[in-house]
N, C-alpha and C. Protein backbone atom coordinates (compact mmCIF):
# COMPACT_ATOMS: atom_id res chain seq x y z
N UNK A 1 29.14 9.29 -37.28
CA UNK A 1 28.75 10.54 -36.64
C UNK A 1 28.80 10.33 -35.13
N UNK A 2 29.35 11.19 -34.73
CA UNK A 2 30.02 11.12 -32.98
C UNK A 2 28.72 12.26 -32.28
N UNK A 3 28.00 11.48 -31.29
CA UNK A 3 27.52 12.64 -30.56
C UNK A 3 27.90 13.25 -29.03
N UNK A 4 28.08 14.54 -29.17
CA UNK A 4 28.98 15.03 -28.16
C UNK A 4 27.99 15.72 -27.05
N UNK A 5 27.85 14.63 -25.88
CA UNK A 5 26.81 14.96 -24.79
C UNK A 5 27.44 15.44 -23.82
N UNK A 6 26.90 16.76 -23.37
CA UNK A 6 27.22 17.32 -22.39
C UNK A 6 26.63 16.78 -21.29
N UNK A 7 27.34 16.12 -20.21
CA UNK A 7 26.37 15.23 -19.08
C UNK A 7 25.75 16.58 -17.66
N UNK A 8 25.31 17.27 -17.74
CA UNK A 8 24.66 18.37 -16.83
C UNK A 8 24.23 17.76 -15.76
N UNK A 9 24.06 18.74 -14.92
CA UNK A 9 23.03 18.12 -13.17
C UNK A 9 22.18 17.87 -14.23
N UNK A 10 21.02 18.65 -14.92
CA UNK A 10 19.85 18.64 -15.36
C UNK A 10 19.74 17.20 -16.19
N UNK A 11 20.72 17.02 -17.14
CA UNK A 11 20.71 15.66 -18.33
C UNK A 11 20.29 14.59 -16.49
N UNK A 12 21.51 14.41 -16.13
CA UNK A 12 21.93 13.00 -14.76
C UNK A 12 20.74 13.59 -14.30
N UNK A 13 20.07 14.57 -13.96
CA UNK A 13 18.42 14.52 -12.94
C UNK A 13 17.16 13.70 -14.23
N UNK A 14 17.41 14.34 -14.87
CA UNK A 14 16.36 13.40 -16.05
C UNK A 14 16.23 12.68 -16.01
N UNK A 15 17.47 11.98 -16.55
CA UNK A 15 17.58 9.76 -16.18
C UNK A 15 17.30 9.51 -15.05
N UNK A 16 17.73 9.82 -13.97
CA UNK A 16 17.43 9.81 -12.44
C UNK A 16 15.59 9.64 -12.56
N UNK A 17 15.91 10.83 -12.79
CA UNK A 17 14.15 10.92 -12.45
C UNK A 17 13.39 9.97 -13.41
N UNK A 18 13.64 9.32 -14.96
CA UNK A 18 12.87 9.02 -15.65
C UNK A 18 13.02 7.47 -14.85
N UNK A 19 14.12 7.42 -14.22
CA UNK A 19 14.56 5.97 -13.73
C UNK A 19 13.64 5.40 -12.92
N UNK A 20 13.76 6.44 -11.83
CA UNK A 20 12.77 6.76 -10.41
C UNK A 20 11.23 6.20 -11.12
N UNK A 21 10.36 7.16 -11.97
CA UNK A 21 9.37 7.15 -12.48
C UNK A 21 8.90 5.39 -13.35
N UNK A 22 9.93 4.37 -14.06
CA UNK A 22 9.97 3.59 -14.32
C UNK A 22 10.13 2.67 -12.63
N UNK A 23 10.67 2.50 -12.09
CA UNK A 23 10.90 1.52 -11.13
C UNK A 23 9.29 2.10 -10.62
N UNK A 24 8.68 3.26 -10.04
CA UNK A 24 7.69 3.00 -9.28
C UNK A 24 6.47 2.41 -10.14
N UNK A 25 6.39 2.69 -11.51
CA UNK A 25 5.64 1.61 -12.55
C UNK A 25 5.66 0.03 -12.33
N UNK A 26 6.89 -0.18 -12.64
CA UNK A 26 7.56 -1.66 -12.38
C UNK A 26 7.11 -2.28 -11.35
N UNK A 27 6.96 -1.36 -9.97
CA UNK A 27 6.94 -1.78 -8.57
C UNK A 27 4.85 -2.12 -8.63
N UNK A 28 4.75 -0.86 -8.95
CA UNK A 28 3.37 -1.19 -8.96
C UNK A 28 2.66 -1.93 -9.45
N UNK A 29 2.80 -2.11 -10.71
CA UNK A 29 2.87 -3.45 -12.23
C UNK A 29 2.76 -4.63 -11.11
N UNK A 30 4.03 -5.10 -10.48
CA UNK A 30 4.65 -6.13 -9.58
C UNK A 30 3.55 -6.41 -8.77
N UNK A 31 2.72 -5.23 -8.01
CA UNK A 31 2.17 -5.61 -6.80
C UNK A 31 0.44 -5.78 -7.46
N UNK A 32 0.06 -5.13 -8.52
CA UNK A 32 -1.62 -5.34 -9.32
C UNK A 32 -1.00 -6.75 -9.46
N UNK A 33 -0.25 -7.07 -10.18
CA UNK A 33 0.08 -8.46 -10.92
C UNK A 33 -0.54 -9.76 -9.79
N UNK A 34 0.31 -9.68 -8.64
CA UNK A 34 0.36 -10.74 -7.62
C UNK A 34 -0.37 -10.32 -6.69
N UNK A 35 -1.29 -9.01 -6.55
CA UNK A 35 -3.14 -9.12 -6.04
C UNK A 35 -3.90 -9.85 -7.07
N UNK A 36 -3.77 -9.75 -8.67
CA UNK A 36 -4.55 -10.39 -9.27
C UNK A 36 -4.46 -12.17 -9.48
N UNK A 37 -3.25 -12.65 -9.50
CA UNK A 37 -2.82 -13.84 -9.22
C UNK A 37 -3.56 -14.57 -8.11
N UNK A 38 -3.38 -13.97 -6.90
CA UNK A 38 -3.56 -14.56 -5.83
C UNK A 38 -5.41 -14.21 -5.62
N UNK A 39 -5.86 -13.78 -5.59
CA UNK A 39 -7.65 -13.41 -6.01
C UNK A 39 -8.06 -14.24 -7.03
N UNK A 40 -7.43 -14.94 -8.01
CA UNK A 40 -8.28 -15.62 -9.37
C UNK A 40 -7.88 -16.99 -8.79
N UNK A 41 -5.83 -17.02 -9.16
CA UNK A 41 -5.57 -18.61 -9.40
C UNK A 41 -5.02 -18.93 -7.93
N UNK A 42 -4.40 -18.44 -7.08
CA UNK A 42 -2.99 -19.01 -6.11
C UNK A 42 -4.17 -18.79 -5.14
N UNK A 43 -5.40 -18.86 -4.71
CA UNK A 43 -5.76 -18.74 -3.54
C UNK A 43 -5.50 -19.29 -1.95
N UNK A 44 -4.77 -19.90 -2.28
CA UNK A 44 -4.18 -20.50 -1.28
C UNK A 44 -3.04 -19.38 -0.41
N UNK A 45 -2.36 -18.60 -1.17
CA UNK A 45 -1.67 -17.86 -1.12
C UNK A 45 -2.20 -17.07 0.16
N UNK A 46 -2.93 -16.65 0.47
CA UNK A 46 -3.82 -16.34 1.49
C UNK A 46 -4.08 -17.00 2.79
N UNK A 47 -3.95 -18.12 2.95
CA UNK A 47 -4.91 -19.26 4.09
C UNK A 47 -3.76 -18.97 4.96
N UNK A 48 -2.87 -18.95 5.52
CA UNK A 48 -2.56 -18.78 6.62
C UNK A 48 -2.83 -17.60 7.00
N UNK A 49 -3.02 -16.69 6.07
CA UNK A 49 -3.98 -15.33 7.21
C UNK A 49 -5.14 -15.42 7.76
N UNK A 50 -5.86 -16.25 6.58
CA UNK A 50 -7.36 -16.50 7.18
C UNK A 50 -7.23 -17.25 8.37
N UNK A 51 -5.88 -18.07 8.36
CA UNK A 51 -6.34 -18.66 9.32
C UNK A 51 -6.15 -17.81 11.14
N UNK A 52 -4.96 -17.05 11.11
CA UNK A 52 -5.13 -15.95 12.11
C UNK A 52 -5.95 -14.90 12.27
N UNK A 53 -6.64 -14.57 11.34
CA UNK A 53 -7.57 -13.88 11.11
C UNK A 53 -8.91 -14.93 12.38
N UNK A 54 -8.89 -15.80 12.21
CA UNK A 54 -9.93 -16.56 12.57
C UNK A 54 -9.85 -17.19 14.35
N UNK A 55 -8.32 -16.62 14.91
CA UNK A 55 -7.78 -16.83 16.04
C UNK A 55 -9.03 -16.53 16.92
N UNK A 56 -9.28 -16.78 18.35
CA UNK A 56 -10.47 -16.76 19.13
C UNK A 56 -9.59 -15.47 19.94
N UNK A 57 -10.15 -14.44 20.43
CA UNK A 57 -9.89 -13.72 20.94
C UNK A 57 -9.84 -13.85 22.53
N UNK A 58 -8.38 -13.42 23.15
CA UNK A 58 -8.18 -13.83 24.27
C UNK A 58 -7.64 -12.75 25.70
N UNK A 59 -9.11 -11.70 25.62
CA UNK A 59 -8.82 -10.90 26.56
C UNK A 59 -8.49 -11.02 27.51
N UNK A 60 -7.35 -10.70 28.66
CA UNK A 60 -6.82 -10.52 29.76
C UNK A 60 -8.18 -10.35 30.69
N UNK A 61 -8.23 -11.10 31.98
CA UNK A 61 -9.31 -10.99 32.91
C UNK A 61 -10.91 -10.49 32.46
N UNK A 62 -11.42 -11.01 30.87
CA UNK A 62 -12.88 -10.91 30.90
C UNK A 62 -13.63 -11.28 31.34
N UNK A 63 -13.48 -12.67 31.52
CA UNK A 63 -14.24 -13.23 32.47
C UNK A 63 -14.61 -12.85 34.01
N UNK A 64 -13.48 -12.53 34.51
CA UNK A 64 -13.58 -11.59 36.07
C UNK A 64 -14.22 -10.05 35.54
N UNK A 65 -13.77 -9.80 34.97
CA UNK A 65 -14.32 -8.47 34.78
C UNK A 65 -16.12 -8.61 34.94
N UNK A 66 -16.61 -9.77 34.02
CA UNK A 66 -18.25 -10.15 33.97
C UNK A 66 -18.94 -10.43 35.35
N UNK A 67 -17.72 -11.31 36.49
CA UNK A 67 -18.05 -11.55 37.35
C UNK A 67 -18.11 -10.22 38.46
N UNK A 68 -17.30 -9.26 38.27
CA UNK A 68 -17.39 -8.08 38.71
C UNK A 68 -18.89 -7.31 38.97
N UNK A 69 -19.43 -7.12 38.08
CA UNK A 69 -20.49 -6.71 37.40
C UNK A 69 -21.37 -7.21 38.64
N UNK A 70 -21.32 -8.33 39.11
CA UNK A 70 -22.57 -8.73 40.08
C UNK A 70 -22.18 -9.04 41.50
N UNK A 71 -21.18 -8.56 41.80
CA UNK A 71 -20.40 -8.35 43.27
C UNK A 71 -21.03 -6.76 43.54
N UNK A 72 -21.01 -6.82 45.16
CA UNK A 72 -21.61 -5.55 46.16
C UNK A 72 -19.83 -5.24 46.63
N UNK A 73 -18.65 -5.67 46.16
CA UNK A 73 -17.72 -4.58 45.85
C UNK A 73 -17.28 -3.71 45.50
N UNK A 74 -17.99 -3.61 44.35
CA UNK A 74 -18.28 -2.46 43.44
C UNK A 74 -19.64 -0.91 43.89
N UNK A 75 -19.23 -0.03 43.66
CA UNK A 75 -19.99 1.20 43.52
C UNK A 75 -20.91 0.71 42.18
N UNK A 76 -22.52 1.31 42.28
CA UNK A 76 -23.04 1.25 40.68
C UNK A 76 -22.41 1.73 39.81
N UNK A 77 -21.81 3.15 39.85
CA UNK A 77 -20.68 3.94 39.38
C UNK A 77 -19.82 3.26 38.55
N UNK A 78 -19.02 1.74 39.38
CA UNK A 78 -18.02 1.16 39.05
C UNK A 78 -18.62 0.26 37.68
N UNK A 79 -19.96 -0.11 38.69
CA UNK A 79 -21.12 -1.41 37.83
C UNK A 79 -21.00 -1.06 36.33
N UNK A 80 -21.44 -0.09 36.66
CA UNK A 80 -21.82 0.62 35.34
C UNK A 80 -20.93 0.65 34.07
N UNK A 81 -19.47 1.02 34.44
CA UNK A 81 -18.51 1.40 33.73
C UNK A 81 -18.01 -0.11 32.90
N UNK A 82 -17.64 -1.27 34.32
CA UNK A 82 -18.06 -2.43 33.55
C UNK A 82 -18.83 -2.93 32.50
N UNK A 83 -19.99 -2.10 33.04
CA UNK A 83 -21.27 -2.84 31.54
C UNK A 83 -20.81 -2.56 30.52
N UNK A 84 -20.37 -0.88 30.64
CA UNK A 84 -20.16 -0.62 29.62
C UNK A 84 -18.92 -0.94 28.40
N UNK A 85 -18.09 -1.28 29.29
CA UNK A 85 -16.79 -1.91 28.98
C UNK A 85 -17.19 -2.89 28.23
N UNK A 86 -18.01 -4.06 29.16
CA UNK A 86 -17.93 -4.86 28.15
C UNK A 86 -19.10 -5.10 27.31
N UNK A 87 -19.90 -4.14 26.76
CA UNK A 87 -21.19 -3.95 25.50
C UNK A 87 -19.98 -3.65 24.45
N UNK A 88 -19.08 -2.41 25.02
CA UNK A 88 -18.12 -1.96 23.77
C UNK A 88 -17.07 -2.87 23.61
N UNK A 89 -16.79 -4.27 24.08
CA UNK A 89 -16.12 -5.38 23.85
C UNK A 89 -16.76 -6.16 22.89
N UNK A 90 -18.15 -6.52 22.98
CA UNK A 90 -18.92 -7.30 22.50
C UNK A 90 -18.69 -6.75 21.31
N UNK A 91 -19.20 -5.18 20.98
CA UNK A 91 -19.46 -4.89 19.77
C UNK A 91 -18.20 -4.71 18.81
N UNK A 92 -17.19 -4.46 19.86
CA UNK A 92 -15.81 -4.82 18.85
C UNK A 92 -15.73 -6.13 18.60
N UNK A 93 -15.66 -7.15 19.40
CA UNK A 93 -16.02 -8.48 18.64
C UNK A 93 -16.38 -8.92 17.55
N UNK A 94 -17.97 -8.03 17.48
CA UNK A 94 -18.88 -8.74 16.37
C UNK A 94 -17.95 -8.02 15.09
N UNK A 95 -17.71 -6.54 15.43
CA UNK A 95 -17.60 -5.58 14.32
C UNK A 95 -15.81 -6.69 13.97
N UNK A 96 -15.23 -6.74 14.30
CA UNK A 96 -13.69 -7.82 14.06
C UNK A 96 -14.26 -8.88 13.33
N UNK A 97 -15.49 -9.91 13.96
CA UNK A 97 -15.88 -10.80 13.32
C UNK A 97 -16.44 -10.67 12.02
N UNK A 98 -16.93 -9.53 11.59
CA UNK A 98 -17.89 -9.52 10.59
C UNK A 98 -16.26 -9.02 9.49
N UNK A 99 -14.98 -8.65 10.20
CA UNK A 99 -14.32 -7.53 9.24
C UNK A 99 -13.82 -8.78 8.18
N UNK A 100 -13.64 -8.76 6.90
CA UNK A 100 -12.64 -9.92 5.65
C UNK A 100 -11.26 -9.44 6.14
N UNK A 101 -10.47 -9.83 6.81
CA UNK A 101 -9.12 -9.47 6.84
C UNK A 101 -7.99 -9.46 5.78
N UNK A 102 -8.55 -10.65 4.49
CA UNK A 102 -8.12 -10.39 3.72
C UNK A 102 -8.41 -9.89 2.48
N UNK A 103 -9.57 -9.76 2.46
CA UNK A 103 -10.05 -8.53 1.50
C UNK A 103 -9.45 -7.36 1.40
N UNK A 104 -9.70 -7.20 4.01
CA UNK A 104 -8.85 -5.35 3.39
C UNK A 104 -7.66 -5.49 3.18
N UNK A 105 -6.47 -6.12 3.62
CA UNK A 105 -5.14 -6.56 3.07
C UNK A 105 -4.96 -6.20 1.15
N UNK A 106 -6.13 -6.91 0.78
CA UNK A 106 -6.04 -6.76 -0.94
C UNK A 106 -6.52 -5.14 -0.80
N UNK A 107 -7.24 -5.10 -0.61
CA UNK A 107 -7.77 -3.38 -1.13
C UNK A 107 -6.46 -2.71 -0.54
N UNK A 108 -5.69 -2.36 0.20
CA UNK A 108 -4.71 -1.67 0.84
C UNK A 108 -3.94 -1.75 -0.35
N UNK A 109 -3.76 -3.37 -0.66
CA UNK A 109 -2.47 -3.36 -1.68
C UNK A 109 -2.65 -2.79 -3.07
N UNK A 110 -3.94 -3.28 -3.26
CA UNK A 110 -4.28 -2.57 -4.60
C UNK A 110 -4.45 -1.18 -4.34
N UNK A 111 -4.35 -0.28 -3.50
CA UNK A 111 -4.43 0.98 -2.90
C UNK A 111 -3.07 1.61 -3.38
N UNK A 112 -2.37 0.93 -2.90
CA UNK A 112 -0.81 1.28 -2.85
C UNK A 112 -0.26 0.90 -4.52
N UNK A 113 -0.55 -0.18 -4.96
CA UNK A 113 0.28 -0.62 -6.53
C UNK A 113 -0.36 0.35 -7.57
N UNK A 114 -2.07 1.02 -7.56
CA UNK A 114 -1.96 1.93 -8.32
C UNK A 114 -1.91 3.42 -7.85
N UNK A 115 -1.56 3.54 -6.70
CA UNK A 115 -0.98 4.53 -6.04
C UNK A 115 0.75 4.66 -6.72
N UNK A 116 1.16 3.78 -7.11
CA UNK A 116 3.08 3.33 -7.52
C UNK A 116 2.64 4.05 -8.96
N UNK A 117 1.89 3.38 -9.47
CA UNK A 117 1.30 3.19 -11.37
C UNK A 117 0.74 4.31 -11.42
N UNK A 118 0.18 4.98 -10.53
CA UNK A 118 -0.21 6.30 -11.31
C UNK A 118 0.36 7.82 -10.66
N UNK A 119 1.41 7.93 -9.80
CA UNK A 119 2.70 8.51 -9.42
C UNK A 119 3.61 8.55 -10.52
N UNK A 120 3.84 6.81 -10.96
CA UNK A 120 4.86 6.55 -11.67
C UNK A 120 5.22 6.98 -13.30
N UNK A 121 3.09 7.03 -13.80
CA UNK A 121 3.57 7.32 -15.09
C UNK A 121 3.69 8.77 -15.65
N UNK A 122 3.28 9.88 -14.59
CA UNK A 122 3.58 11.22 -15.05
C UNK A 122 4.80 11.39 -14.70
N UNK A 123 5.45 10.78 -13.57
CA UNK A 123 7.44 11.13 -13.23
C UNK A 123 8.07 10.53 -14.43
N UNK A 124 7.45 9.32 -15.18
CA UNK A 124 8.39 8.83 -16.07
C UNK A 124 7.96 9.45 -17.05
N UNK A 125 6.47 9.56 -17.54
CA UNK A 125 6.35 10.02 -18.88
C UNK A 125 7.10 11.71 -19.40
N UNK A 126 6.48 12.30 -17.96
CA UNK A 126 7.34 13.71 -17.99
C UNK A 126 9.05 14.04 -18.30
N UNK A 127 9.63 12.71 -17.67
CA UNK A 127 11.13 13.14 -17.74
C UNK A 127 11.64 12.20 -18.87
N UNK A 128 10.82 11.09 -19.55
CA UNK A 128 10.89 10.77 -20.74
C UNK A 128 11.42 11.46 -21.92
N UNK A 129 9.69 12.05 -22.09
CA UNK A 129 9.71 13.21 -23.28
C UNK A 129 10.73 14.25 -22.77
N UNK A 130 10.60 14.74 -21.65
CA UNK A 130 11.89 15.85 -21.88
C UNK A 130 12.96 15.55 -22.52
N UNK A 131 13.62 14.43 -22.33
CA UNK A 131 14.68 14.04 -22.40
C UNK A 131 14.84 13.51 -23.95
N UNK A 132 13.51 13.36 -24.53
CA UNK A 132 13.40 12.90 -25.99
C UNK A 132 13.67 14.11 -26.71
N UNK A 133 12.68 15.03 -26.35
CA UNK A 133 12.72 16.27 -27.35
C UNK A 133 14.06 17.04 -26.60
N UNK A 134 15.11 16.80 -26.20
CA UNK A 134 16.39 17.34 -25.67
C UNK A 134 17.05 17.02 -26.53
N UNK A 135 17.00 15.52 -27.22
CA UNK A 135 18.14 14.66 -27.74
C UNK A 135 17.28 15.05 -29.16
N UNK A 136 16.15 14.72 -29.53
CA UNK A 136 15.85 15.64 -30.94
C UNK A 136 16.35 17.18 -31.21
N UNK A 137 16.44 17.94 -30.08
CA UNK A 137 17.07 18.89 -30.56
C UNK A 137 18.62 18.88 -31.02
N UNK A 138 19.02 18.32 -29.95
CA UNK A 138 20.98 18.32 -30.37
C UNK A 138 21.27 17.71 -31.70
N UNK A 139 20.41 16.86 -32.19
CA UNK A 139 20.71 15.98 -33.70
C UNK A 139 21.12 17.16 -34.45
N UNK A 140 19.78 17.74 -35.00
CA UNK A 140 19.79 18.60 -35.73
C UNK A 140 20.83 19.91 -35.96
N UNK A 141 21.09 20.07 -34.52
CA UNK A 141 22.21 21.23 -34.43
C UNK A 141 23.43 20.51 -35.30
N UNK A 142 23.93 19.19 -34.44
CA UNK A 142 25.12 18.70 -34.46
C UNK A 142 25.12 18.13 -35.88
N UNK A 143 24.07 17.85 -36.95
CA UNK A 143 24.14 17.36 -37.70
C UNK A 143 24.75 18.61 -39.12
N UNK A 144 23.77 19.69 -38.54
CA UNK A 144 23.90 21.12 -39.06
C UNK A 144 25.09 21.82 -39.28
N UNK A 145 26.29 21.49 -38.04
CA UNK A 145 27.61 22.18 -38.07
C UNK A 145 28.50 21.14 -38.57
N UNK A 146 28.38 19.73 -38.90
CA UNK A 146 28.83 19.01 -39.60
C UNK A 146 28.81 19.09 -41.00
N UNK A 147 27.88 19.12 -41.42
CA UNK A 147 27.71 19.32 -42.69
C UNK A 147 27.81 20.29 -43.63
């Protein structure tokens, strides 16, 4: 029994699309897989971020800037703006120091892989079944005018 497929934009958008819908599964699958890998067993996988993560921070002229602060060059005006400069340095500091850099790295990724996985399985499941109950229908016809 020969089946005689008409290849349509619509048939070639189906596969397309059911294709599309499988690879962003696959992709996402790919990226849960090797967040969970690297979080249980490969931790190592990680340490050279921690270790830039852990770099000492090396602002351009802070130190002059501090020394600023107590010079009669300055307007209070100016004083002031300094302080404030650098309280909101400090507190970006601490707030950088306190951040897991690679925690949020993992949450982003795991953000994104079931962001892939759950995109992926209504584009594929949708153009799946279409494409199932398409090809269940033609049997029956084609089997019908054969016989």
């Amino acid at each position: 029994m020969e089946r005689n497929r008409n290849w349509t934009v619509r048939t070639v958008y189906l596969y397309v699309a059911t294709l599309v819908g499988l690879g962003l599964l696959i992709g996402g699958g790919v990226q849960a897989f090797e967040l969970g890998l690297k979080a249980t067993i490969l931790r190592q996988a990680d340490a050279e971020e921690y270790l830039w993560a852990r770099q000492p921070p090396m602002p351009y002229m802070l130190d002059a800037a501090r020394g600023l602060s107590d010079t009669d060059a300055l307007t209070e005006d100016e004083k002031a703006m300094v302080r404030r400069w650098l309280q909101d340095y400090e507190r970006w500091d601490s707030d950088r120091s306190a951040l897991d850099v690679v925690a949020a790295r993992r949450e982003r990724q795991a953000a994104t892989a079931l962001a892939l996985v759950f995109v992926g399985i209504p584009v594929y499941a949708y153009h799946w079944l279409t494409i199932r109950k398409e090809l269940g229908r033609e049997v029956p016809s084609q089997n019908h005018t054969d016989g």
